[in-house]
Protein backbone atom coordinates (compact mmCIF):
# COMPACT_ATOMS: atom_id res chain seq x y z
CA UNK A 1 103.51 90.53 61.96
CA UNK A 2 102.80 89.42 65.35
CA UNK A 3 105.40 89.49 67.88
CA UNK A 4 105.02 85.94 70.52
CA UNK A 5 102.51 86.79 73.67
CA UNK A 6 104.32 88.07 76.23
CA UNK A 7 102.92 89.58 79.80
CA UNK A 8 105.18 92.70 79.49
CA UNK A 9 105.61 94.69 76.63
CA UNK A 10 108.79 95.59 75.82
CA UNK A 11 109.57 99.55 75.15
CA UNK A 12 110.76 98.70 71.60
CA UNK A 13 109.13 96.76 69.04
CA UNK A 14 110.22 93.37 69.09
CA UNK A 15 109.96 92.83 65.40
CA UNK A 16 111.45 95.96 64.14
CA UNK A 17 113.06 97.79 67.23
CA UNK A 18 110.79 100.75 66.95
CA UNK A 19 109.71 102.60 69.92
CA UNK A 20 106.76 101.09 71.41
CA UNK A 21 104.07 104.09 71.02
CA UNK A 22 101.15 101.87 72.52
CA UNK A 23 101.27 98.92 74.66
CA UNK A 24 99.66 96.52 72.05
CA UNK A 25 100.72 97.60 68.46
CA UNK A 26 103.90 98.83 66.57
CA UNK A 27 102.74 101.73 64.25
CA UNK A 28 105.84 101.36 62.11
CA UNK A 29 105.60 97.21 61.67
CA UNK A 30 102.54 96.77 63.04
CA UNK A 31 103.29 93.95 64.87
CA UNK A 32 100.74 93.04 67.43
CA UNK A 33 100.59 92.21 71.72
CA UNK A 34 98.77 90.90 73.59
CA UNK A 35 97.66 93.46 76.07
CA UNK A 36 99.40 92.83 79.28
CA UNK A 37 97.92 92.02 82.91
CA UNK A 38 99.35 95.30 84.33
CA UNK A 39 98.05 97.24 82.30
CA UNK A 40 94.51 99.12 82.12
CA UNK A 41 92.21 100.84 80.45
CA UNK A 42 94.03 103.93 80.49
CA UNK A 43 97.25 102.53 80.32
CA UNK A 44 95.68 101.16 76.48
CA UNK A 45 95.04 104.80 75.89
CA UNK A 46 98.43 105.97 77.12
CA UNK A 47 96.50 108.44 79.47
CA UNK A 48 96.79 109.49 83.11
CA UNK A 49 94.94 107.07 85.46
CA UNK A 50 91.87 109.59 86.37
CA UNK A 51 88.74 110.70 86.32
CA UNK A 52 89.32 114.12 84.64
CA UNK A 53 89.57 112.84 80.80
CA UNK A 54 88.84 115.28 77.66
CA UNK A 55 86.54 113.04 75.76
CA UNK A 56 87.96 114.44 72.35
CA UNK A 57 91.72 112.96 73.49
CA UNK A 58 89.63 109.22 74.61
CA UNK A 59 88.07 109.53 71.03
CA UNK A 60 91.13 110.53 69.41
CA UNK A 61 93.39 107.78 70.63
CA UNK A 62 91.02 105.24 69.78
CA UNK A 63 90.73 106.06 66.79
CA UNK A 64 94.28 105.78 66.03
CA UNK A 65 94.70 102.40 68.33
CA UNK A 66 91.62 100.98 66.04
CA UNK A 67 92.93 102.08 62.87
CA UNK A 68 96.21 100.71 63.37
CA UNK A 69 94.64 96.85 64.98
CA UNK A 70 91.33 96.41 63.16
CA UNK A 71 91.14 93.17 61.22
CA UNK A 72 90.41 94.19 58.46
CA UNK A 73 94.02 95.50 57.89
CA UNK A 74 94.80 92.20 58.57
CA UNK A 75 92.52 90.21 56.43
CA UNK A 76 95.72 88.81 54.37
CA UNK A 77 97.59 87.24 57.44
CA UNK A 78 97.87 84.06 59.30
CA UNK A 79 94.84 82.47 61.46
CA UNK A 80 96.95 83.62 64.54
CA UNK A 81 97.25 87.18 63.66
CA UNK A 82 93.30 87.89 62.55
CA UNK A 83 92.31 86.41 65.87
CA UNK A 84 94.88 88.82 67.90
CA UNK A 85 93.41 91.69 65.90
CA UNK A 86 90.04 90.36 66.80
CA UNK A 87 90.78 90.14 70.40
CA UNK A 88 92.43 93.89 70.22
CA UNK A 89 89.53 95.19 68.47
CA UNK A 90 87.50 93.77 71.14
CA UNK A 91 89.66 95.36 74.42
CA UNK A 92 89.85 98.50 72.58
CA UNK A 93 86.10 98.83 72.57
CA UNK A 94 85.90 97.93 75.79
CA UNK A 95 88.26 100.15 77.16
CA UNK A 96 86.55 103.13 74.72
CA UNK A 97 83.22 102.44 76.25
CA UNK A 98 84.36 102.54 79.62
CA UNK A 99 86.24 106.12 79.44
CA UNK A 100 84.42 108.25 77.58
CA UNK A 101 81.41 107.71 79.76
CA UNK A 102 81.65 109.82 83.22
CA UNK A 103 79.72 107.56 85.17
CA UNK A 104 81.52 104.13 83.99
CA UNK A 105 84.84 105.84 84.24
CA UNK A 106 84.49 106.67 88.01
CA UNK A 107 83.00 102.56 88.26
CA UNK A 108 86.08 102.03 86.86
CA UNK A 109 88.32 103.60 89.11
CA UNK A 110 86.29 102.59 92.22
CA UNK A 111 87.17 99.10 90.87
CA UNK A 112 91.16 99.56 90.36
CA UNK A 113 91.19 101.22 93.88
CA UNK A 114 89.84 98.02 95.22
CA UNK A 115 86.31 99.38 95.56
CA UNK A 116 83.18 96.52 95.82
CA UNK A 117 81.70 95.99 91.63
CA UNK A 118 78.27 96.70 91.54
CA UNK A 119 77.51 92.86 91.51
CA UNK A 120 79.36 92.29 95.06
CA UNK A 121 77.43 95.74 96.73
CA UNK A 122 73.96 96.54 95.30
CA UNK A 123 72.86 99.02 98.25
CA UNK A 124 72.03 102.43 97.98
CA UNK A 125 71.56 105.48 100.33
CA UNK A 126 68.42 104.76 102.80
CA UNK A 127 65.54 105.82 101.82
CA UNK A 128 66.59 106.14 97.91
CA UNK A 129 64.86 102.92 97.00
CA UNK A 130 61.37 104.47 98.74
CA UNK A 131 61.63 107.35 97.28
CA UNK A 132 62.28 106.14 93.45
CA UNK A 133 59.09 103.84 93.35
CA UNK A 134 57.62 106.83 95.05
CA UNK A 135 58.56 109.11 92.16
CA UNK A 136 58.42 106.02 89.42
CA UNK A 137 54.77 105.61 90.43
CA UNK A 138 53.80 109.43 90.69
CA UNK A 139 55.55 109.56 87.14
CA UNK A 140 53.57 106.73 85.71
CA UNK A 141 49.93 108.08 86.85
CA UNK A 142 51.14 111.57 85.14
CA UNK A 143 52.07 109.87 81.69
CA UNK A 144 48.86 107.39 82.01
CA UNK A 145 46.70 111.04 82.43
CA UNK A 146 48.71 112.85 79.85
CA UNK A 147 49.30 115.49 82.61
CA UNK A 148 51.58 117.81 80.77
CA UNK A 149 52.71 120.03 84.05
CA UNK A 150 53.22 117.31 85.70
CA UNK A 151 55.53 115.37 83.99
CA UNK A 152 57.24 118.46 82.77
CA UNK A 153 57.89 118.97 86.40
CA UNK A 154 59.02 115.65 87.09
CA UNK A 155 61.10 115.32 84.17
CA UNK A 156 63.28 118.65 85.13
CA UNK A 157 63.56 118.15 88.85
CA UNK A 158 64.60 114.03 88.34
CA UNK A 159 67.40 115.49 86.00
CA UNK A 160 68.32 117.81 88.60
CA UNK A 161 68.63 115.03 90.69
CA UNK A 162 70.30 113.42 88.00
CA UNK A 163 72.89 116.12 87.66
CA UNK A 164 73.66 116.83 91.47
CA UNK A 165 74.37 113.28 91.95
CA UNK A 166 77.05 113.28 88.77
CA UNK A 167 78.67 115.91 90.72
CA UNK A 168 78.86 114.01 93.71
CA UNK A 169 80.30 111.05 91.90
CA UNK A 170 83.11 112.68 90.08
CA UNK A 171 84.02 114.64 93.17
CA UNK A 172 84.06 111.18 94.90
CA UNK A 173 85.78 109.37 91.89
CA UNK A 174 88.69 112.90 91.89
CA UNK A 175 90.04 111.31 95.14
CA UNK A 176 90.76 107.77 94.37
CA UNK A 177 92.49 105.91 94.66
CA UNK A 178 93.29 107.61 97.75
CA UNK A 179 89.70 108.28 99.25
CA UNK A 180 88.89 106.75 102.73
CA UNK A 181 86.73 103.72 103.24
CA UNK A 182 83.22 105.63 103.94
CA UNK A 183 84.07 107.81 100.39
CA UNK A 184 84.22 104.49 98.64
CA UNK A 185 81.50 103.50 99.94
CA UNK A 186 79.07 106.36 99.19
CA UNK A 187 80.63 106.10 95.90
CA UNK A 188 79.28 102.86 95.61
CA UNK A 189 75.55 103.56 96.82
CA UNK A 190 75.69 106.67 94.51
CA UNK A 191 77.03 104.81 91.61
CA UNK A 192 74.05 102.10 92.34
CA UNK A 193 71.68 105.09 92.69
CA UNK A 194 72.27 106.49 88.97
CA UNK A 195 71.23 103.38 87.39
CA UNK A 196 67.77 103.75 88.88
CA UNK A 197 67.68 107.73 88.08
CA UNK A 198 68.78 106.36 84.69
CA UNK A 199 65.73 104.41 84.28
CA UNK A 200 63.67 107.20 85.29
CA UNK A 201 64.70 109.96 82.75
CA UNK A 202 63.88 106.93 80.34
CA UNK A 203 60.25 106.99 81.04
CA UNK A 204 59.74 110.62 79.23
């Protein structure tokens, strides 16, 4: 039930001959592949490279990809074959993770456009990083006091912060991979800038 690894996946299944539906599983046979270099996240999914995704269609086709590769379905074959499940399993939920969430998604993208990671470019727009232990501290003092205004006040306008800069990003992320240099870039420094927004909204 599991075809030999291969780096391309041919469009019919090796095994039985029927049409390859997904890159890494034959839903007829149910023979599995390895999932090949060229081929991404959405490419797993079978869906447009993008940021524009309906998170019902992500959640839909993994569903069916997991159904069809999860080990337990394949609790009855060789070593060989529960380990490919097991690495399938693990790529799908990967992949899953990645594109259902907005802000990974356009990280994602950034990445496959040949964007910096957020481990090679940590910066963020000047001033941000002043400003957030500025508000982090302000927030703290509020919550120590149990001033109720207060942190109702800084709760909605750091999620209206929060909500401008999604915009930002996915109007960013809409124009890769063919966004210019300084786009990338403040798509990087935004991307950086969410995480510490992120930890904000979690103080509340």
């Amino acid at each position: 039930m599991m075809a030999a690894p291969k780096q391309t996946v041919p469009s019919k299944c090796l095994e039985c001959h029927a049409e390859l539906k997904t890159p890494v599983v034959c839903e007829k046979c149910y023979s599995l592949y390895p999932v090949p270099a060229t081929v991404d996240f959405f490419g797993l999914f079978q869906l447009p490279r993008g940021y524009d995704l309906e998170t019902q269609e992500v959640e839909r086709r993994f569903l069916s990809l997991s159904r069809s590769i999860h080990p337990d379905f394949f609790t009855t074959q060789p070593p060989e074959v529960r380990q490919m499940s097991v690495r399938l399993s693990a790529e799908i939920n990967e992949a899953y993770r990645v594109l259902k969430n907005p802000v990974l998604r356009a990280e994602y993208l950034l990445e496959l456009a040949g964007g910096e990671s957020a481990a090679a470019d940590k910066s963020v727009p000047a001033e941000f990083l002043g400003e957030v232990m500025l508000l982090r501290e302000e927030i703290e003092d509020a919550l120590a006091g149990d001033d109720q205004p207060a942190i109702v006040r800084h709760q909605e306008s750091t999620a209206r912060r929060h909500a401008q800069l999604q915009e930002r990003i996915a109007s960013l992320a809409r124009k890769l991979p063919e966004a210019k240099y300084a786009e990338m870039l403040e798509l990087r420094q935004l991307l950086n800038s969410m995480k510490y927004l992120d930890s904000i909204l979690k103080l509340f």
